[in-house]
N, C-alpha and C. Protein backbone atom coordinates (compact mmCIF):
# COMPACT_ATOMS: atom_id res chain seq x y z
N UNK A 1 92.14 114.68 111.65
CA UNK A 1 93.37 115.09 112.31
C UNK A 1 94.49 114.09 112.08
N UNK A 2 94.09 113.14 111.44
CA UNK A 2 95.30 112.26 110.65
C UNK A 2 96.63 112.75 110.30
N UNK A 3 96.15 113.83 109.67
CA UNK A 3 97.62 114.20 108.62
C UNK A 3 98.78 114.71 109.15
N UNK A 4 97.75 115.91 110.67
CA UNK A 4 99.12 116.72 111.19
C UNK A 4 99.87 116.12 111.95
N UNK A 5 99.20 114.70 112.61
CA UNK A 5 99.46 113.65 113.60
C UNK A 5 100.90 113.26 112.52
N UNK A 6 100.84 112.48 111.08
CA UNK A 6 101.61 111.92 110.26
C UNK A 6 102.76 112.86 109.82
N UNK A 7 102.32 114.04 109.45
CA UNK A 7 103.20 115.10 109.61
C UNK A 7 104.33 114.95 110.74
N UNK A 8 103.95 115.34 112.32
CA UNK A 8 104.24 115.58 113.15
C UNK A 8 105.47 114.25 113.09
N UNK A 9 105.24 113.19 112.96
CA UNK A 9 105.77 111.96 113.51
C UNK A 9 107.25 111.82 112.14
N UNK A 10 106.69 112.54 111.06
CA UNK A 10 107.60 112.41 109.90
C UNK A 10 108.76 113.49 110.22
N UNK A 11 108.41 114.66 110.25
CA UNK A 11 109.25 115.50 110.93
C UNK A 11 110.00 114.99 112.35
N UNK A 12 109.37 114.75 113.30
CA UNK A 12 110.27 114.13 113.94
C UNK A 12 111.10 113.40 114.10
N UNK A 13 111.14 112.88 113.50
CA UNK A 13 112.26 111.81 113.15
C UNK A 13 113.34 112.29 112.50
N UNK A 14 112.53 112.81 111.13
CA UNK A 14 113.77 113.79 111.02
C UNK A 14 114.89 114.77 112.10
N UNK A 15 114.13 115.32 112.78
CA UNK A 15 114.79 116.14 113.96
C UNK A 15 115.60 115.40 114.83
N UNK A 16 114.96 113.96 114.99
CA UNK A 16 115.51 112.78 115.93
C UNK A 16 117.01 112.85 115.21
N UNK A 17 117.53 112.49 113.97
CA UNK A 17 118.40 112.01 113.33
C UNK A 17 119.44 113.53 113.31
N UNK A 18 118.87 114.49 113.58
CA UNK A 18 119.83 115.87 113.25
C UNK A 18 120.44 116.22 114.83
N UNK A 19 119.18 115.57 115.98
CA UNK A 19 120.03 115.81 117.11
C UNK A 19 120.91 114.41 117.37
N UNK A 20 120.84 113.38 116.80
CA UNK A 20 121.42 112.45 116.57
C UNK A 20 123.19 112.90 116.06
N UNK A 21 123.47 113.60 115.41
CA UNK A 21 124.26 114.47 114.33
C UNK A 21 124.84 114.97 115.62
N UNK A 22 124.14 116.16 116.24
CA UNK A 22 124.24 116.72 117.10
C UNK A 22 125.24 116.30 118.08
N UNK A 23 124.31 115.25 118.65
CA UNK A 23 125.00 114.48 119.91
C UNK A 23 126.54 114.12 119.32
N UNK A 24 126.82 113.29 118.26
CA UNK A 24 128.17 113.10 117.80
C UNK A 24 129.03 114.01 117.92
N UNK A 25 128.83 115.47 117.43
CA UNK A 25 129.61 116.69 117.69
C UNK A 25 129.91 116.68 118.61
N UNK A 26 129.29 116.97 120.15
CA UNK A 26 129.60 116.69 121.45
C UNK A 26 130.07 115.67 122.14
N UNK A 27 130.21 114.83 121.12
CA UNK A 27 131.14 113.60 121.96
C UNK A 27 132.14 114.01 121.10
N UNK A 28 132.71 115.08 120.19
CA UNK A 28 134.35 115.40 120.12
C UNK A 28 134.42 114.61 118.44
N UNK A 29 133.30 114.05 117.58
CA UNK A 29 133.53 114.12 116.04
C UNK A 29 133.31 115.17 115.66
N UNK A 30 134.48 116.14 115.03
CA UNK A 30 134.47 117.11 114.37
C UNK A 30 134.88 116.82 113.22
N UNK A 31 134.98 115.62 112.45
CA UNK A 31 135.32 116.14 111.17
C UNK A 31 134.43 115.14 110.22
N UNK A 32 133.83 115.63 109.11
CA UNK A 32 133.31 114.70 108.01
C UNK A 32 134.02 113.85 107.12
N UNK A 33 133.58 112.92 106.51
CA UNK A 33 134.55 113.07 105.46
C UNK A 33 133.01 112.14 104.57
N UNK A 34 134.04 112.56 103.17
CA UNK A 34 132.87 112.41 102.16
C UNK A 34 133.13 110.51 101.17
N UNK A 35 132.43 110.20 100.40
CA UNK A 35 132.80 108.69 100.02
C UNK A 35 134.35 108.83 99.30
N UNK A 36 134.90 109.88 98.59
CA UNK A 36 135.81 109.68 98.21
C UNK A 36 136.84 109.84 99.13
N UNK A 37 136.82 110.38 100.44
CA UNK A 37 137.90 110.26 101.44
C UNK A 37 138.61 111.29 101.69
N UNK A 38 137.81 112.24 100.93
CA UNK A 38 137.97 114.13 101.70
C UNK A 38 137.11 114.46 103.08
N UNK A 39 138.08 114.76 103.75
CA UNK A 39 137.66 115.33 104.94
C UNK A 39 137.76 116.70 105.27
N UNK A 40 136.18 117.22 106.28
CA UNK A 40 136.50 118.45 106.26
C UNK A 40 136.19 118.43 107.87
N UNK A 41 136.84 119.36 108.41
CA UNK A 41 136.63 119.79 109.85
C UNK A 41 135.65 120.73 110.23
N UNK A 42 135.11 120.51 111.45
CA UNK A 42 133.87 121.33 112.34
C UNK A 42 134.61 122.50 112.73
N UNK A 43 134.49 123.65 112.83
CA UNK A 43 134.69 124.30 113.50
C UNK A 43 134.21 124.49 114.74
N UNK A 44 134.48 124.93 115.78
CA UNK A 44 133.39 125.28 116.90
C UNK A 44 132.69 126.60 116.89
N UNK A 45 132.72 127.56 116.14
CA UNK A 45 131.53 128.59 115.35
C UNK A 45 130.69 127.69 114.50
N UNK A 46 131.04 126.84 113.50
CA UNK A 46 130.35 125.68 112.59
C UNK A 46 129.29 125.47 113.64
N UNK A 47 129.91 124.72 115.12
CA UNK A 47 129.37 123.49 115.63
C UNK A 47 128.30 124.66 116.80
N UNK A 48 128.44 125.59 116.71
CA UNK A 48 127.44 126.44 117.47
C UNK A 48 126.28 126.95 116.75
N UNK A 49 127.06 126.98 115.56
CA UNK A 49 125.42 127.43 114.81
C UNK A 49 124.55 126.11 114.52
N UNK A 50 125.08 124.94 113.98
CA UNK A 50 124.36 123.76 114.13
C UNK A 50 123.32 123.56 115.65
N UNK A 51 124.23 123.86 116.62
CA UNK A 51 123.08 123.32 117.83
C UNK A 51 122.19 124.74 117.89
N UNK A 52 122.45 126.10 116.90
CA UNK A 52 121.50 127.14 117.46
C UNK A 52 120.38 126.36 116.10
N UNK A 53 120.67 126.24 115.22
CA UNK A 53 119.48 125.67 114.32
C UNK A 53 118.92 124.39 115.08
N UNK A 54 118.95 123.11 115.55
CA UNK A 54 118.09 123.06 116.77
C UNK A 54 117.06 123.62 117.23
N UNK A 55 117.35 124.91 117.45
CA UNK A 55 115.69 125.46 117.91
C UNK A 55 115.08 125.87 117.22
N UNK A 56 115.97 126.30 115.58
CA UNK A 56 114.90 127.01 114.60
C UNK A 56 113.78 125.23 114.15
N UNK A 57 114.92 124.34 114.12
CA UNK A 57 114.01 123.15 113.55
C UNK A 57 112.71 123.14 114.50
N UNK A 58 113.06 122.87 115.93
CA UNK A 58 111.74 122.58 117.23
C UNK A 58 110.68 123.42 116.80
N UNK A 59 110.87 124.91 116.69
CA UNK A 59 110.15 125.92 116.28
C UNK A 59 109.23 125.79 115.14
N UNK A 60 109.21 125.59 114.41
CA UNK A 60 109.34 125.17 113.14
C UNK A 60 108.06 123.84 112.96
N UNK A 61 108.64 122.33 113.54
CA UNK A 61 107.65 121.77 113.64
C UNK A 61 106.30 122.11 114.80
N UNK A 62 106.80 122.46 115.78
CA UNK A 62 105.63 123.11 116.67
C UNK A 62 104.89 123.78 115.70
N UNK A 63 105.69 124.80 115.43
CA UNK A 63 104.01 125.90 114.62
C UNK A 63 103.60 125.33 113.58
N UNK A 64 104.06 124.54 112.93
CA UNK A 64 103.56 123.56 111.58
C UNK A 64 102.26 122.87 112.12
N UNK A 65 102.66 122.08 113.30
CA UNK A 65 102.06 121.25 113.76
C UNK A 65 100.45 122.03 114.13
N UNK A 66 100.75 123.18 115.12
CA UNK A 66 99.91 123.95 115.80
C UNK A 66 99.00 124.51 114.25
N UNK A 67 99.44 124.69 113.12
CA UNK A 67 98.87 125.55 112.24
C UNK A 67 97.81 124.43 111.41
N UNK A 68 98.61 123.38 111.40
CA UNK A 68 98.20 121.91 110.56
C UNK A 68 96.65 121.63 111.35
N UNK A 69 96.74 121.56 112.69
CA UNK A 69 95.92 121.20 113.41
C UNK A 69 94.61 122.15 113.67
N UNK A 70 95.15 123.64 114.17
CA UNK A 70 93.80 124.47 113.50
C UNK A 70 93.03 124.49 112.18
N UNK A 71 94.00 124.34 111.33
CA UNK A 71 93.42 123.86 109.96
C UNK A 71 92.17 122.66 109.71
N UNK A 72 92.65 121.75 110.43
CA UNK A 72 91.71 120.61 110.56
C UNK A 72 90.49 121.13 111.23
N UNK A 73 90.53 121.58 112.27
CA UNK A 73 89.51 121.98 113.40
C UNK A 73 88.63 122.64 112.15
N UNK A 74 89.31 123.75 111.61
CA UNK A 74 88.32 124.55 110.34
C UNK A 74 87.71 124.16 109.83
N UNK A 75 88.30 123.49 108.67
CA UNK A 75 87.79 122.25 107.94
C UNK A 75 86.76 121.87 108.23
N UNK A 76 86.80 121.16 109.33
CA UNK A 76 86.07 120.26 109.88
C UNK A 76 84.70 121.16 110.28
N UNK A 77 84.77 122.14 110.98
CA UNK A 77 83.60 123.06 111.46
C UNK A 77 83.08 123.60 110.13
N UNK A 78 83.56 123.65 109.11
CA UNK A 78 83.32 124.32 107.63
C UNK A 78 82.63 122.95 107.00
């Protein structure tokens, strides 16, 4: 059960860093800008679908996780 555990913890973090993203939007940064010094603005349709993907990500690692882990159980009984 190693892997889905390593899985689980790799993905998260990832997710950590996107609600990280997240949180910035809501403190009122709406705009990017890129290394050459183009900036582009958030919309607030932009900035709603960002926090609705949020749950597709949560979703996402849960059933990974949940699927990773029956897998093992199999395995393992196999």
């Amino acid at each position: 059960m190693i892997v889905p555990k390593q899985e689980f913890e790799e993905t998260f973090k990832e997710i950590d860093l996107y609600f990280e993203f997240l949180k910035k939007i809501d403190e009122g940064y709406t705009a990017l800008q890129n290394f050459s010094g183009n900036q582009f603005r958030l919309s607030t349709e932009l900035s709603s679908i960002l926090k609705a993907n949020a749950y597709l990500l949560l979703y996402n690692v849960i059933e990974a996780t949940i699927r990773n882990g029956i897998w093992e159980v199999f395995n393992a009984l196999s």
